[in-house]
PDB file of N, CA and C in Angstrom:
ATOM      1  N   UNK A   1     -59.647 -90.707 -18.039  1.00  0.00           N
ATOM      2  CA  UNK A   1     -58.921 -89.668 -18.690  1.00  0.00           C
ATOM      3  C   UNK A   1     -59.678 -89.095 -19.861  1.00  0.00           C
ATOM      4  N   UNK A   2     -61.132 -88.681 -19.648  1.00  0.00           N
ATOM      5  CA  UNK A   2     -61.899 -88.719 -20.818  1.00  0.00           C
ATOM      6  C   UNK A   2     -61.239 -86.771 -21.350  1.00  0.00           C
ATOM      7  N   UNK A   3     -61.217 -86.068 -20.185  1.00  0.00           N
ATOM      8  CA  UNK A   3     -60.993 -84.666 -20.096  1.00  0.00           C
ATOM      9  C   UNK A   3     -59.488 -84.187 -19.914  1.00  0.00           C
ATOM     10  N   UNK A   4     -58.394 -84.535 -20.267  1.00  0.00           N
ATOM     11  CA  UNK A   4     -57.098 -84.250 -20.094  1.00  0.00           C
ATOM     12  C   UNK A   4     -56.857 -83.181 -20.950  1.00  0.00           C
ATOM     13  N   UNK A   5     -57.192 -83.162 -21.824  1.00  0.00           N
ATOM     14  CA  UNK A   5     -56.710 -81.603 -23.234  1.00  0.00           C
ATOM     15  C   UNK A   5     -56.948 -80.788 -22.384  1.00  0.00           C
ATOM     16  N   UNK A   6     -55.703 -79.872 -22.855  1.00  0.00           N
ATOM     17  CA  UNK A   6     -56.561 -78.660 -22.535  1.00  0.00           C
ATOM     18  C   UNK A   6     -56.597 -77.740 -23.710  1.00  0.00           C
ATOM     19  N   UNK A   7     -57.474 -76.717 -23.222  1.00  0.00           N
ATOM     20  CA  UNK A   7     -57.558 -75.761 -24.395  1.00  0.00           C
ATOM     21  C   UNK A   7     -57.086 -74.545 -23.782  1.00  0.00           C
ATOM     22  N   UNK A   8     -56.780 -73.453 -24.956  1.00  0.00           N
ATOM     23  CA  UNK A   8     -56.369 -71.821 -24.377  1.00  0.00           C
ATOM     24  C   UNK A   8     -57.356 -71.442 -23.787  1.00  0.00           C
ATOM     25  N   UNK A   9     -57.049 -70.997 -22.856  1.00  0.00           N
ATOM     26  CA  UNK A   9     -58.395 -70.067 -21.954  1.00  0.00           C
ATOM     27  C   UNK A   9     -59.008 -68.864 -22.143  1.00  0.00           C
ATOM     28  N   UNK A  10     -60.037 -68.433 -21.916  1.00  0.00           N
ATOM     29  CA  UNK A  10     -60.790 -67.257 -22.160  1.00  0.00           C
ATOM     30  C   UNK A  10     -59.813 -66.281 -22.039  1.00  0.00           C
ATOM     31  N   UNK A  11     -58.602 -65.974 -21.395  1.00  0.00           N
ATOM     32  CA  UNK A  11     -58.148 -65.100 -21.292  1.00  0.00           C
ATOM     33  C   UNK A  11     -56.657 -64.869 -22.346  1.00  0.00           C
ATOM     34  N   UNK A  12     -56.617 -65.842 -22.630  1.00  0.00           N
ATOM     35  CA  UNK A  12     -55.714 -65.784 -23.816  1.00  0.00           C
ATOM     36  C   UNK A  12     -56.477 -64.968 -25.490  1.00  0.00           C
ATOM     37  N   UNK A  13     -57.659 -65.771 -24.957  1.00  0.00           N
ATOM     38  CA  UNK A  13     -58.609 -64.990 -26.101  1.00  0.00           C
ATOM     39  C   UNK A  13     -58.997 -63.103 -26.217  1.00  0.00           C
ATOM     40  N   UNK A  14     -59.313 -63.009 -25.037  1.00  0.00           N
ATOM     41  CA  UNK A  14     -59.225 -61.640 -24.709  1.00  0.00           C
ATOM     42  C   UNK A  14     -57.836 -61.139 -24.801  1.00  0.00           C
ATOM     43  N   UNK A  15     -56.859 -61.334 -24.370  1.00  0.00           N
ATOM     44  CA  UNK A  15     -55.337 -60.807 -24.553  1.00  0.00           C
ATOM     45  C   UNK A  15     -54.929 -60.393 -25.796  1.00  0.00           C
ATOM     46  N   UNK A  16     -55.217 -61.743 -26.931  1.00  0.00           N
ATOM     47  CA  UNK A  16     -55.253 -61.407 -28.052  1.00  0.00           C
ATOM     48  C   UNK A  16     -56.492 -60.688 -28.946  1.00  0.00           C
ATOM     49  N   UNK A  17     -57.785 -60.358 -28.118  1.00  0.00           N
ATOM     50  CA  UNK A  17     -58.344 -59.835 -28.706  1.00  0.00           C
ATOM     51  C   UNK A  17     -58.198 -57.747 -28.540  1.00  0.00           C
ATOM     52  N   UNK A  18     -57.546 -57.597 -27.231  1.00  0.00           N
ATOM     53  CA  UNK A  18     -57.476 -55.970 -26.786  1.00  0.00           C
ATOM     54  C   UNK A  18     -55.701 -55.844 -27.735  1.00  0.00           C
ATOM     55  N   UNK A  19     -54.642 -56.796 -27.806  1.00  0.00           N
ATOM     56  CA  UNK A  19     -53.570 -56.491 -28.326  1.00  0.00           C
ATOM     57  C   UNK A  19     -53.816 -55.875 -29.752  1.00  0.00           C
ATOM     58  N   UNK A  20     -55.312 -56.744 -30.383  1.00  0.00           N
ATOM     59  CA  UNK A  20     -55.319 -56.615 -31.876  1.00  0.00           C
ATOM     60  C   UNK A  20     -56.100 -55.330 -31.901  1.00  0.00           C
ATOM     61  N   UNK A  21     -56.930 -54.722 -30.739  1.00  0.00           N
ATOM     62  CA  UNK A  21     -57.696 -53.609 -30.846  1.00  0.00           C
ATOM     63  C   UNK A  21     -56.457 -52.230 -30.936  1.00  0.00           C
ATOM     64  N   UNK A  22     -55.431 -52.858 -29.716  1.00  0.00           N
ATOM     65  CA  UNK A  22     -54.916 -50.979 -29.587  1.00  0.00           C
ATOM     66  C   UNK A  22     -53.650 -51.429 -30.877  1.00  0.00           C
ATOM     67  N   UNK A  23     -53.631 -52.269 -31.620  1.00  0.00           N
ATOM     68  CA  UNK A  23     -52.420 -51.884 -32.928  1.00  0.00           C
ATOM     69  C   UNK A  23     -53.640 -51.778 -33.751  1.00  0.00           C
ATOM     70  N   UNK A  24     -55.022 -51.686 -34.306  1.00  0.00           N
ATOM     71  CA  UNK A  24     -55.777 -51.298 -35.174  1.00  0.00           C
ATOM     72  C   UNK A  24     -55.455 -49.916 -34.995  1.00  0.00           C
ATOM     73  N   UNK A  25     -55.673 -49.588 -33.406  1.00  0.00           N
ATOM     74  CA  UNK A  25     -55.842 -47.881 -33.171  1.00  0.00           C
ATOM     75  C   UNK A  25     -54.371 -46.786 -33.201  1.00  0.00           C
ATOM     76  N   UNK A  26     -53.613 -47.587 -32.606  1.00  0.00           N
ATOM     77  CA  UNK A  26     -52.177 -46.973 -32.984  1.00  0.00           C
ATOM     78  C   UNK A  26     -51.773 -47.314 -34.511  1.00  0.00           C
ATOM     79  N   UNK A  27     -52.298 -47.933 -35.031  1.00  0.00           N
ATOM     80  CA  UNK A  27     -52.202 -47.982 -37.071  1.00  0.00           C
ATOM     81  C   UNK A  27     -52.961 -46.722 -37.545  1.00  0.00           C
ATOM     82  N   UNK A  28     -54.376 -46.740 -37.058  1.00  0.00           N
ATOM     83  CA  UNK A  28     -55.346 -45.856 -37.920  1.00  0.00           C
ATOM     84  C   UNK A  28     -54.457 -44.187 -37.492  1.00  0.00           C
ATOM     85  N   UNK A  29     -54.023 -44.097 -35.999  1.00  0.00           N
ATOM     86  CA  UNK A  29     -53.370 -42.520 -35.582  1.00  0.00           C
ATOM     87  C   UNK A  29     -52.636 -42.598 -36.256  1.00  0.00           C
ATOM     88  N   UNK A  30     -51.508 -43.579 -36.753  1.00  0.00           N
ATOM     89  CA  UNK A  30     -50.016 -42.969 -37.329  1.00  0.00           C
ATOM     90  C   UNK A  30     -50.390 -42.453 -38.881  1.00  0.00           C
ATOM     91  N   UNK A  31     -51.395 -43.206 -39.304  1.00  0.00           N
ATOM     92  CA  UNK A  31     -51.925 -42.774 -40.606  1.00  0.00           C
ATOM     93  C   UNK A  31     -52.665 -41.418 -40.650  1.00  0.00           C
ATOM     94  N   UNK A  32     -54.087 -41.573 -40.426  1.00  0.00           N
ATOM     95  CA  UNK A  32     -54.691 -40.605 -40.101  1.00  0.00           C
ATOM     96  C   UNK A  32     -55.093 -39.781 -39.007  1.00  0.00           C
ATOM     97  N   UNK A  33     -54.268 -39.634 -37.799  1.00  0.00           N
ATOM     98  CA  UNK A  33     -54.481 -38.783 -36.741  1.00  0.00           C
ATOM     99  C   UNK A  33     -54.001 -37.249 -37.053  1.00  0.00           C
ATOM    100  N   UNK A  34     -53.858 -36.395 -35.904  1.00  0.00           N
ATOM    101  CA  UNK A  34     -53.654 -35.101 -36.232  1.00  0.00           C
ATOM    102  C   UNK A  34     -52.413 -35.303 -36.212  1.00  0.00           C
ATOM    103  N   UNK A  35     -51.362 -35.908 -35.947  1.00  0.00           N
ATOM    104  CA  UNK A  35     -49.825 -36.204 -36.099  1.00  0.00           C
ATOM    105  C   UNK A  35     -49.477 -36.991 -37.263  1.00  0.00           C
ATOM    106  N   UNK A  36     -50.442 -37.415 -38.612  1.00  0.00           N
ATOM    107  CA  UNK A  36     -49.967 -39.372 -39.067  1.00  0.00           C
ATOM    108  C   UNK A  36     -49.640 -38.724 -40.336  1.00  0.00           C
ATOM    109  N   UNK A  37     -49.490 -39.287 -40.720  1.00  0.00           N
ATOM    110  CA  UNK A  37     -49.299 -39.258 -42.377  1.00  0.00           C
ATOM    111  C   UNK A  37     -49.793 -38.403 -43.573  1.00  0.00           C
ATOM    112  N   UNK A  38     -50.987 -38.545 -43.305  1.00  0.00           N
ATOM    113  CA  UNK A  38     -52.422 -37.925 -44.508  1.00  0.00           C
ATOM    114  C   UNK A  38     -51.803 -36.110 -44.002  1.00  0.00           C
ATOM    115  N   UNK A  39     -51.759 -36.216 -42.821  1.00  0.00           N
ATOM    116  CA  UNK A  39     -51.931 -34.568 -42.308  1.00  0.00           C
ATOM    117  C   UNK A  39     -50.749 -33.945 -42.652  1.00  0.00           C
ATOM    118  N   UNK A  40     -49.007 -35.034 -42.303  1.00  0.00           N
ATOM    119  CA  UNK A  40     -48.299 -33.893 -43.052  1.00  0.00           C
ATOM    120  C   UNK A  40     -47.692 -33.922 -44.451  1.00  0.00           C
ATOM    121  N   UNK A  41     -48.627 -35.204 -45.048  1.00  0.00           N
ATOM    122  CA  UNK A  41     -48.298 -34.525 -46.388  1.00  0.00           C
ATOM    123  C   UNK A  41     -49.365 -33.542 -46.489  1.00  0.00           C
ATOM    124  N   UNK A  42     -50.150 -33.074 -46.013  1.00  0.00           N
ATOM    125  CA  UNK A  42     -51.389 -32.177 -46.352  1.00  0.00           C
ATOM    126  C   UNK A  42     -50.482 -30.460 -46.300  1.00  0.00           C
ATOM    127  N   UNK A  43     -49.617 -30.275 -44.588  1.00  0.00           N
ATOM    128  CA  UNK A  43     -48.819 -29.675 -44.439  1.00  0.00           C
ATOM    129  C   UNK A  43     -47.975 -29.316 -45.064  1.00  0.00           C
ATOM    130  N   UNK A  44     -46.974 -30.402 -45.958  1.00  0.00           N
ATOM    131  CA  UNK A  44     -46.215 -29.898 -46.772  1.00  0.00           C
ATOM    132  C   UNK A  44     -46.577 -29.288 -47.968  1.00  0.00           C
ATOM    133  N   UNK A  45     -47.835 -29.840 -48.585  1.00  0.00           N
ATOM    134  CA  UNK A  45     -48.219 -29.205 -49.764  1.00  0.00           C
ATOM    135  C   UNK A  45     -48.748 -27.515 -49.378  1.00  0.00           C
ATOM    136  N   UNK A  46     -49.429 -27.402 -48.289  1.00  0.00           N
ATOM    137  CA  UNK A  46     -50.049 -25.872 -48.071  1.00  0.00           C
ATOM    138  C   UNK A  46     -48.605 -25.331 -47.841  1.00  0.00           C
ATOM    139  N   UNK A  47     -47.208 -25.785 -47.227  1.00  0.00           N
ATOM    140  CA  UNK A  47     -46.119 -24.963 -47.339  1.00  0.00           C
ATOM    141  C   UNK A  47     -45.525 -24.955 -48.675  1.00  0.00           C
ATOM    142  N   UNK A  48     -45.536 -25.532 -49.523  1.00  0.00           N
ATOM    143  CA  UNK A  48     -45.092 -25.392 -50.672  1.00  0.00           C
ATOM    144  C   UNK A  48     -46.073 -24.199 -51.777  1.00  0.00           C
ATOM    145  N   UNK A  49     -47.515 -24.006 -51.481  1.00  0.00           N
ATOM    146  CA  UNK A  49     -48.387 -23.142 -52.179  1.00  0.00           C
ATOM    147  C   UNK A  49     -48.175 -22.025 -51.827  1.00  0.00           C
ATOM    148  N   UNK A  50     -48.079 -22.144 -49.923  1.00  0.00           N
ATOM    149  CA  UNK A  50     -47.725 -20.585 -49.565  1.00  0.00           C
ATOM    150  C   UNK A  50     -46.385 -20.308 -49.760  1.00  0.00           C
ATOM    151  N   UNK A  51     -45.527 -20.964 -49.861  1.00  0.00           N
ATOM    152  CA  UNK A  51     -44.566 -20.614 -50.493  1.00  0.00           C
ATOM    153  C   UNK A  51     -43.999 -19.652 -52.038  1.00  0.00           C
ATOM    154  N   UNK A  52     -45.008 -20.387 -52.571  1.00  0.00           N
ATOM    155  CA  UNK A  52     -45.299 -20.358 -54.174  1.00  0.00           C
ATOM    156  C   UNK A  52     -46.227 -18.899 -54.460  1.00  0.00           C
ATOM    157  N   UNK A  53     -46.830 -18.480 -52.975  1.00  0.00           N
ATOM    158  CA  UNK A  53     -47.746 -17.130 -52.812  1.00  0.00           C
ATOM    159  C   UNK A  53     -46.588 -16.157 -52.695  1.00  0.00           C
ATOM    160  N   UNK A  54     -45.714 -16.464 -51.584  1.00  0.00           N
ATOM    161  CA  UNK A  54     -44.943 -15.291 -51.335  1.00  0.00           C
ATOM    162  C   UNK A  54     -44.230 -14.962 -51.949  1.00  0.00           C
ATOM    163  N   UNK A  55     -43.345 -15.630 -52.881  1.00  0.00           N
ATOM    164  CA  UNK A  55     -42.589 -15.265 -53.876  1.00  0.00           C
ATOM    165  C   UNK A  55     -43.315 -14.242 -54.795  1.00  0.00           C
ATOM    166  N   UNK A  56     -44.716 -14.996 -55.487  1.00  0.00           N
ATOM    167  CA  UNK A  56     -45.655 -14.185 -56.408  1.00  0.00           C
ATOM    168  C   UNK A  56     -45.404 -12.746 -55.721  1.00  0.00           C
ATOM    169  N   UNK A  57     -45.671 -12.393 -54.609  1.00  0.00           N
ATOM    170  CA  UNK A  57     -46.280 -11.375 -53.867  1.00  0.00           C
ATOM    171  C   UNK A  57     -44.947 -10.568 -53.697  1.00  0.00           C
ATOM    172  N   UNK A  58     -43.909 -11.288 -53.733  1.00  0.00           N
ATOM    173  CA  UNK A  58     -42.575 -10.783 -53.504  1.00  0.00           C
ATOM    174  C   UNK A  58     -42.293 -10.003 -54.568  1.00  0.00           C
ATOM    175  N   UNK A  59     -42.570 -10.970 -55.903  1.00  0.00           N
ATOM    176  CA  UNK A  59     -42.190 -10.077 -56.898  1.00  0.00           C
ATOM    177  C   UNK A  59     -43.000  -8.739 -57.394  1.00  0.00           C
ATOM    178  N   UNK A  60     -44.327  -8.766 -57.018  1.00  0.00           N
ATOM    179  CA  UNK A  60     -45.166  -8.295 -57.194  1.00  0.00           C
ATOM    180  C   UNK A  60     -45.211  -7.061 -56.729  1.00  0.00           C
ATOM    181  N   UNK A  61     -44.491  -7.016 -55.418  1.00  0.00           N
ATOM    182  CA  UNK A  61     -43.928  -6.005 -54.613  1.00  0.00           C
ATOM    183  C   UNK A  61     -43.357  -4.962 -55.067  1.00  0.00           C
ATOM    184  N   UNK A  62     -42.260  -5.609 -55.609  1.00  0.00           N
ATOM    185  CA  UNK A  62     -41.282  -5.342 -56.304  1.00  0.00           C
ATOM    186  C   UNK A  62     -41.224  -4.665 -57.701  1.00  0.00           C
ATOM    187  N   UNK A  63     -41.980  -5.572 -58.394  1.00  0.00           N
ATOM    188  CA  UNK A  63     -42.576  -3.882 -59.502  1.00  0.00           C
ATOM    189  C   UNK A  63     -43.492  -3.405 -59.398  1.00  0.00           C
ATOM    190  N   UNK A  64     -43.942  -2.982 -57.696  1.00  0.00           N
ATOM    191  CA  UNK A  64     -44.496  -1.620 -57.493  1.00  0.00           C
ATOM    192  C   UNK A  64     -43.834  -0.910 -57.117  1.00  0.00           C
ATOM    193  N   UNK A  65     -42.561  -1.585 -56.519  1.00  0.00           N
ATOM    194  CA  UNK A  65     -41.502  -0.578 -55.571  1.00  0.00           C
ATOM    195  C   UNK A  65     -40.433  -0.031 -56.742  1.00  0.00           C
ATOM    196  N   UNK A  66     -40.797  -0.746 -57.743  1.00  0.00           N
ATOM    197  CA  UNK A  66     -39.959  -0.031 -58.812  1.00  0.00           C
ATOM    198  C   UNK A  66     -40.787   0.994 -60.103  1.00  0.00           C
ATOM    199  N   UNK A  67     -41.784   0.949 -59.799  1.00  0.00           N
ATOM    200  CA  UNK A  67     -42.662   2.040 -59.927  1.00  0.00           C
ATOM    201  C   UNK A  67     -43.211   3.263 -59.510  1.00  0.00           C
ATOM    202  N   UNK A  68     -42.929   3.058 -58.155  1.00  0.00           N
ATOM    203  CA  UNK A  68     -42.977   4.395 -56.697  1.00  0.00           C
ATOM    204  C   UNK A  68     -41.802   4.842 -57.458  1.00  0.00           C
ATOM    205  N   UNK A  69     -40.669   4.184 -57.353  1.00  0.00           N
ATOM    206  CA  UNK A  69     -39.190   5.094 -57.504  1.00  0.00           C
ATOM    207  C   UNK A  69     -39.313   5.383 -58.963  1.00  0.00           C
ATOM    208  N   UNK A  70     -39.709   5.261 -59.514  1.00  0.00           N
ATOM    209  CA  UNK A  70     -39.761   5.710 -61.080  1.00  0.00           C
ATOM    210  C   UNK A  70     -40.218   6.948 -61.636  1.00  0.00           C
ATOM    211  N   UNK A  71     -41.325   7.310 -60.263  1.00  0.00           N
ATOM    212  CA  UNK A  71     -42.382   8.377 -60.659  1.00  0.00           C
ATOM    213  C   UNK A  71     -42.178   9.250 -59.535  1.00  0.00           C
ATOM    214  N   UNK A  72     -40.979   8.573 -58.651  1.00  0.00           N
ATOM    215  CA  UNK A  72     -40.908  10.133 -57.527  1.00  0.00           C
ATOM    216  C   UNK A  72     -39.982  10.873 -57.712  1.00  0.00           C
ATOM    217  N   UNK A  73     -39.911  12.219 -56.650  1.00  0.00           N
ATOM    218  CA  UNK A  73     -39.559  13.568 -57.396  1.00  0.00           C
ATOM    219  C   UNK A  73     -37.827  13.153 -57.833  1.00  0.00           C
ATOM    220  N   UNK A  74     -37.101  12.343 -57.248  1.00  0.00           N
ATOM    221  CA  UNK A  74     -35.712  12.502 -57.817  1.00  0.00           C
ATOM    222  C   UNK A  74     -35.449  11.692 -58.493  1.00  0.00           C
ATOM    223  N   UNK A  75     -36.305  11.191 -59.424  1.00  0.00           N
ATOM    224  CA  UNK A  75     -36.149  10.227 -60.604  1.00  0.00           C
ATOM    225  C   UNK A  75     -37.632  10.363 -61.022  1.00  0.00           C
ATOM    226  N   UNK A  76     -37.701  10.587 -62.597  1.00  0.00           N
ATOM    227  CA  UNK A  76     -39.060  10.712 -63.103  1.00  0.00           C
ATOM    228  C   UNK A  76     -38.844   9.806 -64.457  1.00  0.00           C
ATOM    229  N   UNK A  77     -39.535   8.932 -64.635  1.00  0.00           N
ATOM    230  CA  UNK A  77     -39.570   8.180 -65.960  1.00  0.00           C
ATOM    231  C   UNK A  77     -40.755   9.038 -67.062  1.00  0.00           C
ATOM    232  N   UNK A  78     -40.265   9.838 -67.782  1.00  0.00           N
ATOM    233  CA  UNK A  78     -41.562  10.625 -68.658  1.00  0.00           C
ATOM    234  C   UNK A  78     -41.969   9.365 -68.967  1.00  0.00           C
ATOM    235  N   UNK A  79     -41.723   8.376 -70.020  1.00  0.00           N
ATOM    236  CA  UNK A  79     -42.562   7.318 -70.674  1.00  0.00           C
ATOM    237  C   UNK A  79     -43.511   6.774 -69.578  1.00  0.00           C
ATOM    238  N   UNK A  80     -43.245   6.274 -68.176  1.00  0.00           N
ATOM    239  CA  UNK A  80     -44.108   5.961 -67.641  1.00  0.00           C
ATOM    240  C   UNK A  80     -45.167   6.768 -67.211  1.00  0.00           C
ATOM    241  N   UNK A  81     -44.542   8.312 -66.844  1.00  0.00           N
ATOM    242  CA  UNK A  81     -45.633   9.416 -66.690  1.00  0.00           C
ATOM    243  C   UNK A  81     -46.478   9.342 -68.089  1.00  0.00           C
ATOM    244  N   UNK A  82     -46.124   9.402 -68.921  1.00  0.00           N
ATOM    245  CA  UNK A  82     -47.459   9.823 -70.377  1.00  0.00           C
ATOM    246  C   UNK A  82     -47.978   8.533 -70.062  1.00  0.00           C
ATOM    247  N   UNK A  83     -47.507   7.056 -69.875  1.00  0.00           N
ATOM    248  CA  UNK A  83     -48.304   6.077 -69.871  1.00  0.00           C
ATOM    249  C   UNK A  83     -49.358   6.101 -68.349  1.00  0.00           C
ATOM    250  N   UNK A  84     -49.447   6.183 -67.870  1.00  0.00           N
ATOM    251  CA  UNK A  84     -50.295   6.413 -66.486  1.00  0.00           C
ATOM    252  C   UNK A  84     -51.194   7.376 -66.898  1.00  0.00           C
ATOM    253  N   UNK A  85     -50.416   8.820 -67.537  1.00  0.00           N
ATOM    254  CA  UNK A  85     -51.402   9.689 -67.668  1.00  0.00           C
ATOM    255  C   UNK A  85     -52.665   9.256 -68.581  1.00  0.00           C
ATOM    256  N   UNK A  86     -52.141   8.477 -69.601  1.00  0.00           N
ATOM    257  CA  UNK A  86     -52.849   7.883 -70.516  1.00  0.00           C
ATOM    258  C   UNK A  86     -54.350   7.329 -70.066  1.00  0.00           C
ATOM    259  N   UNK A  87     -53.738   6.333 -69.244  1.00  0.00           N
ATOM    260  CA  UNK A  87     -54.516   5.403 -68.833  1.00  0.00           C
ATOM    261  C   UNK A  87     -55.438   5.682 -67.638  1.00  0.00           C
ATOM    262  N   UNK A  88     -55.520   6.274 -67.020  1.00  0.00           N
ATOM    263  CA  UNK A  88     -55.660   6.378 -65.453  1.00  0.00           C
ATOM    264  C   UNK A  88     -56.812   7.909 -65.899  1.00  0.00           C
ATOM    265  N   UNK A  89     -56.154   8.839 -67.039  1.00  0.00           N
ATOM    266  CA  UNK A  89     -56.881  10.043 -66.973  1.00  0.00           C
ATOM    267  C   UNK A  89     -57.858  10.443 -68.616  1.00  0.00           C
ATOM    268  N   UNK A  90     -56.789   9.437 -69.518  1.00  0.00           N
ATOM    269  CA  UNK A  90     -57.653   9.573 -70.405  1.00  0.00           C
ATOM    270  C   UNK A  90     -56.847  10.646 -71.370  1.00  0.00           C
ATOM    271  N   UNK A  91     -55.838  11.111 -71.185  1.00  0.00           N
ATOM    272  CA  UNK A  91     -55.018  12.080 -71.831  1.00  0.00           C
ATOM    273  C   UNK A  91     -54.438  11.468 -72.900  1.00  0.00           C
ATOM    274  N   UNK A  92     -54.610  12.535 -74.162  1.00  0.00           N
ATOM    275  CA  UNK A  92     -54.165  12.128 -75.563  1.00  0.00           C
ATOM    276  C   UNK A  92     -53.323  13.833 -76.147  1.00  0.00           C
ATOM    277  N   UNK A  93     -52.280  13.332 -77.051  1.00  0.00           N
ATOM    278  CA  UNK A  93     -52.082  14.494 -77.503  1.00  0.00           C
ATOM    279  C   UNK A  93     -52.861  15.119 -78.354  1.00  0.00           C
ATOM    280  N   UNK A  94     -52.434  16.601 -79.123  1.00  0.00           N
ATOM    281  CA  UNK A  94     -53.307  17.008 -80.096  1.00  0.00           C
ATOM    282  C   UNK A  94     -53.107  16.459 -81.433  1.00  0.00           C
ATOM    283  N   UNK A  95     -52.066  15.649 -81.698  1.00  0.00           N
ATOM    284  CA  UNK A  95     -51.830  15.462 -82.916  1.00  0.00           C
ATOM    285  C   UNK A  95     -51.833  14.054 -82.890  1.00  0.00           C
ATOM    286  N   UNK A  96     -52.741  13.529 -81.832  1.00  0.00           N
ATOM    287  CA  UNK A  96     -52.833  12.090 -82.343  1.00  0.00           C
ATOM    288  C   UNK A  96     -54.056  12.090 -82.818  1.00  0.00           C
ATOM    289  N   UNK A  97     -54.667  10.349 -83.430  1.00  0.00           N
ATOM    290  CA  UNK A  97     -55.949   9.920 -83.569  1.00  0.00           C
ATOM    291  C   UNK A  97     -56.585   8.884 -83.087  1.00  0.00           C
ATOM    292  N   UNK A  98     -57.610   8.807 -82.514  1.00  0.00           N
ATOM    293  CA  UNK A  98     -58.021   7.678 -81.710  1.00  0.00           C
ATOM    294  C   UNK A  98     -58.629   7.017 -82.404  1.00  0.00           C
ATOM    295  N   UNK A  99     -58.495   5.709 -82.571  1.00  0.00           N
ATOM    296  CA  UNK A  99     -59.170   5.036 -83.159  1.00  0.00           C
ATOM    297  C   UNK A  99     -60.115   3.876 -82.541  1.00  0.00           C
ATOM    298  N   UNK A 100     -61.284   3.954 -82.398  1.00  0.00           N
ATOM    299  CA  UNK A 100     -62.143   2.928 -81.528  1.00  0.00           C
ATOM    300  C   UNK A 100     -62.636   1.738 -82.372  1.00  0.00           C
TER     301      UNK A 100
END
């Protein structure tokens, strides 16, 4: 009875060696794959910036669209007309003084 033990077999070894390979690889995807973790917090932050764009752009819009209507023919803001004219053409009255 010198040989009675036995030991786990080569294939127990391999079993546990491919089980430990595909949970390394299904760990590393849930983290960093194109579906895991890293990517949609990456996602949420670019929706929160472009978010943070369109509003800018929204408002931005918005006092131009309240500038079109300011200066067209059935509503005229003089103060904004002399200010544009000002700026844009270089127009001063006669009784002012420029001072550089």
């Amino acid at each position: 009875m010198s040989g009675s033990r036995k030991r786990p077999g080569l294939g127990a070894a391999v079993f546990l060696g491919v089980s430990f390979s595909l949970a390394m690889y299904f760990t590393f995807a849930a983290v960093q794959g194109d579906y895991g973790l890293f990517r949609r917090i990456q996602i949420e932050a670019d929706a929160e910036r472009l978010t943070a764009e369109r509003d800018a752009l929204s408002a931005h819009i918005a006092t131009l669209e309240n500038k079109t209507r300011r200066l067209s023919d059935g509503y005229l803001d003089l103060d904004l007309l002399d200010e544009r004219a000002r700026a844009v053409l270089g127009v001063m009255r006669s009784d002012e003084i420029v001072i550089r």
